[in-house]
Protein backbone atom coordinates (compact mmCIF):
# COMPACT_ATOMS: atom_id res chain seq x y z
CA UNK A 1 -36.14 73.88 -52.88
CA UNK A 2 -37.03 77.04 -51.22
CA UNK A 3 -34.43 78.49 -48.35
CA UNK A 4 -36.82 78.13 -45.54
CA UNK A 5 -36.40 74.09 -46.43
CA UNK A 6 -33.20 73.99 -47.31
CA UNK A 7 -32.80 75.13 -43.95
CA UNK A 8 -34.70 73.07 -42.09
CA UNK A 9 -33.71 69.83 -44.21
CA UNK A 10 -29.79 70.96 -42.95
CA UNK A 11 -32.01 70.89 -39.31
CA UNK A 12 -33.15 68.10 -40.02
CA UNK A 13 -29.76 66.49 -40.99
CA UNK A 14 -28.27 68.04 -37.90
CA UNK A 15 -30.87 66.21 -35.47
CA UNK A 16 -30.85 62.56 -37.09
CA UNK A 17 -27.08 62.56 -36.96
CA UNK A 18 -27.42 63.64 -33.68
CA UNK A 19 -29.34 60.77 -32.65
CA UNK A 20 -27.25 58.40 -34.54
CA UNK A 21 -23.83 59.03 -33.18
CA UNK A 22 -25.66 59.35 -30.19
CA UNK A 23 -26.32 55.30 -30.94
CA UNK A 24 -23.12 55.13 -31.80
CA UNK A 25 -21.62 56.41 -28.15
CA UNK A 26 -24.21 53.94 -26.39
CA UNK A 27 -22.79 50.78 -28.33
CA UNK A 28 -19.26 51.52 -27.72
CA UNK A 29 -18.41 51.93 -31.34
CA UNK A 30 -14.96 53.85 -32.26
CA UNK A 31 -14.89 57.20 -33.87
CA UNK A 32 -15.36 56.33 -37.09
CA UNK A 33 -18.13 54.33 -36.02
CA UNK A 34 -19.68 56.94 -34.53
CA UNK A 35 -19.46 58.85 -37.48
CA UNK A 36 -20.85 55.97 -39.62
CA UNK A 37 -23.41 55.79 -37.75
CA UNK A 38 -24.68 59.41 -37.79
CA UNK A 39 -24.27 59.40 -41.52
CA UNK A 40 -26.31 56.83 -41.97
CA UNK A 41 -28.89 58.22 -39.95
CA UNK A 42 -28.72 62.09 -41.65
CA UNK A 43 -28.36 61.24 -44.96
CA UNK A 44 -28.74 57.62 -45.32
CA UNK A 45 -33.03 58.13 -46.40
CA UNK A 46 -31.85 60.41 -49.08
CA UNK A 47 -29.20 58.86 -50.79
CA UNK A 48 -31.28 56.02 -51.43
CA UNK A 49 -34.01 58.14 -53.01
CA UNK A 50 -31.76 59.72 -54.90
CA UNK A 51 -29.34 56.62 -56.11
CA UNK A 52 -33.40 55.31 -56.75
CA UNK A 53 -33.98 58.60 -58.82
CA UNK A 54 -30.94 58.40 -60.47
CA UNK A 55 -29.87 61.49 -59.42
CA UNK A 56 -26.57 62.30 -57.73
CA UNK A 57 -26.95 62.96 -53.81
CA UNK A 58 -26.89 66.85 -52.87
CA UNK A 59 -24.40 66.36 -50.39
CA UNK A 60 -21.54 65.41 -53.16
CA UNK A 61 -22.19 69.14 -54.29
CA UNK A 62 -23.13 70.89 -51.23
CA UNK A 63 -21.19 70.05 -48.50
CA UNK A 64 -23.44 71.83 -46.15
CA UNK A 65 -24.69 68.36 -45.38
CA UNK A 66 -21.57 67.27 -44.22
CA UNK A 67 -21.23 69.51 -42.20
CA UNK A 68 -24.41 68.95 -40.16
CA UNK A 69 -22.83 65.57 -39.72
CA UNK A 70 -19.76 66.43 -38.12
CA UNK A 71 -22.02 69.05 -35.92
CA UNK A 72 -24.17 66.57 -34.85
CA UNK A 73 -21.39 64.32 -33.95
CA UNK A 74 -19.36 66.75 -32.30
CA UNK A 75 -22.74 67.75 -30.20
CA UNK A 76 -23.67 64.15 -29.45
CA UNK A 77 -20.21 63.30 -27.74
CA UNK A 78 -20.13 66.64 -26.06
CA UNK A 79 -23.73 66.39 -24.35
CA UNK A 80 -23.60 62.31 -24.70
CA UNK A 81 -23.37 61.69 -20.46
CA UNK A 82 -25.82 64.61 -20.37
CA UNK A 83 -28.58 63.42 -23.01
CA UNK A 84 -31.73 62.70 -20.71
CA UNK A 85 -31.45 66.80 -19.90
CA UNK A 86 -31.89 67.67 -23.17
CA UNK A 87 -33.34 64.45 -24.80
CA UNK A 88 -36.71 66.91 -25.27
CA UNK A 89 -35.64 69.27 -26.93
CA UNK A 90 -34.00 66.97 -29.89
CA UNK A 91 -37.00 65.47 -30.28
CA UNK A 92 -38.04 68.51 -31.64
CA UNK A 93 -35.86 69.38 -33.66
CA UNK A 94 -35.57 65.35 -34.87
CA UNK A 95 -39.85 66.35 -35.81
CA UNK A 96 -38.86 68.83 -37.71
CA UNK A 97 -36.56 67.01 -39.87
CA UNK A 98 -39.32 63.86 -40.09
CA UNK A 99 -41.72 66.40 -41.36
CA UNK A 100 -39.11 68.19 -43.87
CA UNK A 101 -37.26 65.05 -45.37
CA UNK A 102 -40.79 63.21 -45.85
CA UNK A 103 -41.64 66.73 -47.70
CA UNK A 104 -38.41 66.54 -49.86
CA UNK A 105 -38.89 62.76 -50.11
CA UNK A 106 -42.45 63.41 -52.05
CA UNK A 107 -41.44 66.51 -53.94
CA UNK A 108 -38.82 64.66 -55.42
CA UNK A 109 -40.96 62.14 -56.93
CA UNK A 110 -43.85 64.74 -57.38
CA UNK A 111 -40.60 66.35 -59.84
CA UNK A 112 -40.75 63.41 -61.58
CA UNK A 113 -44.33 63.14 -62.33
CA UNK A 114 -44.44 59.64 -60.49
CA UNK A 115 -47.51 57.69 -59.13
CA UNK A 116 -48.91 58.60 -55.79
CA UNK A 117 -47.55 55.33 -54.86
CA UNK A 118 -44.44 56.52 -54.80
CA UNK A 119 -45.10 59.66 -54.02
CA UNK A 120 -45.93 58.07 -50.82
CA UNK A 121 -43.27 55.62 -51.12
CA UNK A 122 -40.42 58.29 -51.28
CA UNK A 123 -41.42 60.42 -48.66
CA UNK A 124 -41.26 57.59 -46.08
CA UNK A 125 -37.72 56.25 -47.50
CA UNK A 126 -36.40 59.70 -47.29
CA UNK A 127 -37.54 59.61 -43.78
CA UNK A 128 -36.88 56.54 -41.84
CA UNK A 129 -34.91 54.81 -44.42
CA UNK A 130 -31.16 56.44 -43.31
CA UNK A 131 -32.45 55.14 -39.64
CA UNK A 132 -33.18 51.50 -41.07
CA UNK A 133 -29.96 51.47 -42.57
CA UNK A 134 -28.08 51.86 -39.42
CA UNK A 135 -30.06 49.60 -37.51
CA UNK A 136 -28.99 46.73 -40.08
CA UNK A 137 -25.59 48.31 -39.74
CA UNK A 138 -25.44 47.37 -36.00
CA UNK A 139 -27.52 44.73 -36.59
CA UNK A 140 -30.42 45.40 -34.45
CA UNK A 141 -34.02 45.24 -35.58
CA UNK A 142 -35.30 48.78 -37.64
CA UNK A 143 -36.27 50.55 -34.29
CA UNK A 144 -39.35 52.11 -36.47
CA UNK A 145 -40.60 48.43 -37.26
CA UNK A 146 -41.55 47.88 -33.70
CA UNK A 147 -41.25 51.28 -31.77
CA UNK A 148 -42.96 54.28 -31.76
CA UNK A 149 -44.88 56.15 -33.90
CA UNK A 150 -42.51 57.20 -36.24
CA UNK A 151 -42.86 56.36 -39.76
CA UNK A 152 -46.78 56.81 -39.63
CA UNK A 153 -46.71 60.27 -40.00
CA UNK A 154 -44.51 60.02 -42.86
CA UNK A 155 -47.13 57.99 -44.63
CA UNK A 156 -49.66 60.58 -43.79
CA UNK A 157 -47.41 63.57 -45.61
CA UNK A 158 -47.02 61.00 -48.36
CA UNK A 159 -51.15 60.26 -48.94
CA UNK A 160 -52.12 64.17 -48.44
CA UNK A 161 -49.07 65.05 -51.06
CA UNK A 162 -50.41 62.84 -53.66
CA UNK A 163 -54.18 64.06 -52.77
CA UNK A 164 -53.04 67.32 -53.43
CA UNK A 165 -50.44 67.88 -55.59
CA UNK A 166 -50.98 71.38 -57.25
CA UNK A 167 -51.61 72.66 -54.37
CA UNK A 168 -48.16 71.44 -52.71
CA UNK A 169 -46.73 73.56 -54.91
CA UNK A 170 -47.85 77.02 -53.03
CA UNK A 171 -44.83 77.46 -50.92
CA UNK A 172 -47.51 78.44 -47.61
CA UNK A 173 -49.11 74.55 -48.77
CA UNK A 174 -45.97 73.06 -48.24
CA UNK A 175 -45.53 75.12 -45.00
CA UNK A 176 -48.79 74.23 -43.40
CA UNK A 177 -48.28 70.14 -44.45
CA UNK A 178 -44.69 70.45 -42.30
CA UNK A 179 -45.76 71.94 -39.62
CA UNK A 180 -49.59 69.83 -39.61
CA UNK A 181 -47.10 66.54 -39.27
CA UNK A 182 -44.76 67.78 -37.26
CA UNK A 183 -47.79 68.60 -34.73
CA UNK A 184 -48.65 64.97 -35.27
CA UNK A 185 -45.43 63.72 -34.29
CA UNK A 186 -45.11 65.85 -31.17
CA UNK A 187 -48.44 64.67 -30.37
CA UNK A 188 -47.16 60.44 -30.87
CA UNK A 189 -44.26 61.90 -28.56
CA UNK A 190 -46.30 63.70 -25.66
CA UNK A 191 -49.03 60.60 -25.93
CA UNK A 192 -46.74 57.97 -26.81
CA UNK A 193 -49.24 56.34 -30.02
CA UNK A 194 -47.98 53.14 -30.75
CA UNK A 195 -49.73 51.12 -33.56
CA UNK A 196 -51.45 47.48 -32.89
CA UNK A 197 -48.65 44.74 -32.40
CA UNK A 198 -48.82 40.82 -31.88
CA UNK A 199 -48.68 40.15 -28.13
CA UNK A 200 -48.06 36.97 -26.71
CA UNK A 201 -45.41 34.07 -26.99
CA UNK A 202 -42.21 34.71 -29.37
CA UNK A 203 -40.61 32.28 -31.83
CA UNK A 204 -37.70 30.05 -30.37
């Protein structure tokens, strides 16, 4: 992994924990709740890839990652009564580390010489799956199975990955993928894209 990711993957980290002890705060959880919470959300996605991989998960040996926890925790009680001020500009940030985990998330299996299935497969795990697992946590429904456009775009860096898989491996290809889906997910934020769901009378 080059530094420019590693970077933006500890970004990335950062933001997602952010959100998720932000969760945390809003259900009245305790501090270690809290703190559950955002590590779920930071690096829940990729420990299952790598526990799927069978590969030991980076943050055991780099405690970086930890670290971006605890700052994103720390941040989210700080600004918590503030976040609608600065709600925007997290959403960046939280693009950025869509677009660099589903990267990670299909370089990993790209490593392995694995199918574009899960090529596909592991960059949207590595994405939303850390969210998923905290919504089960706090047992509420996977907010990316019925809000926002959020784990499309991870299938989208999945399918051009496995399209174009020598190519990935110029560092400036990897660049221009990031940024291309992190456009796309500023752009499902600005016009709020939502994908076709069932209207009409519930189950009892």
């Amino acid at each position: 992994m080059s530094v420019d990711i590693y970077l933006l993957d500890l970004l990335g980290v950062f933001s997602f924990a952010f959100f998720g002890a932000y969760i945390g705060l809003a259900k009245k959880l305790d501090l270690f709740g809290i703190f559950f919470c955002a590590l779920l959300s930071g690096l829940g996605g990729g420990t299952i890839r790598e526990i799927m991989l069978n590969r030991t998960p980076v943050y055991l040996t780099d405690y970086s990652y930890l670290f971006a926890v605890v700052l994103g925790v720390i941040s989210s009680i700080i600004f918590y009564n503030n976040f609608n001020k600065i709600q925007r500009y997290f959403l960046v940030i939280d693009a950025v580390g869509l677009s660099t985990f589903a990267f990670i998330g299909a370089q990993r299996a790209d490593s392995l010489h694995l199918s574009a299935i899960a090529i596909v497969f592991f960059a949207v795990i590595t994405a939303v799956g850390g969210g998923i697992m905290r919504d089960i946590a706090i047992r509420e429904i996977p907010y990316v199975l019925h809000k926002d456009f959020y784990a499309s775009p991870a299938i989208v860096l999945g399918i051009i990955y496995a399209l174009f898989r020598d190519p990935m491996h110029n560092p400036w290809a990897a660049y221009i993928v990031i940024f291309a889906i992190f456009v796309l997910r500023l752009l499902a934020i600005r016009f709020k894209f939502r994908l076709w769901s069932q209207k009409g009378q519930s189950l009892p």
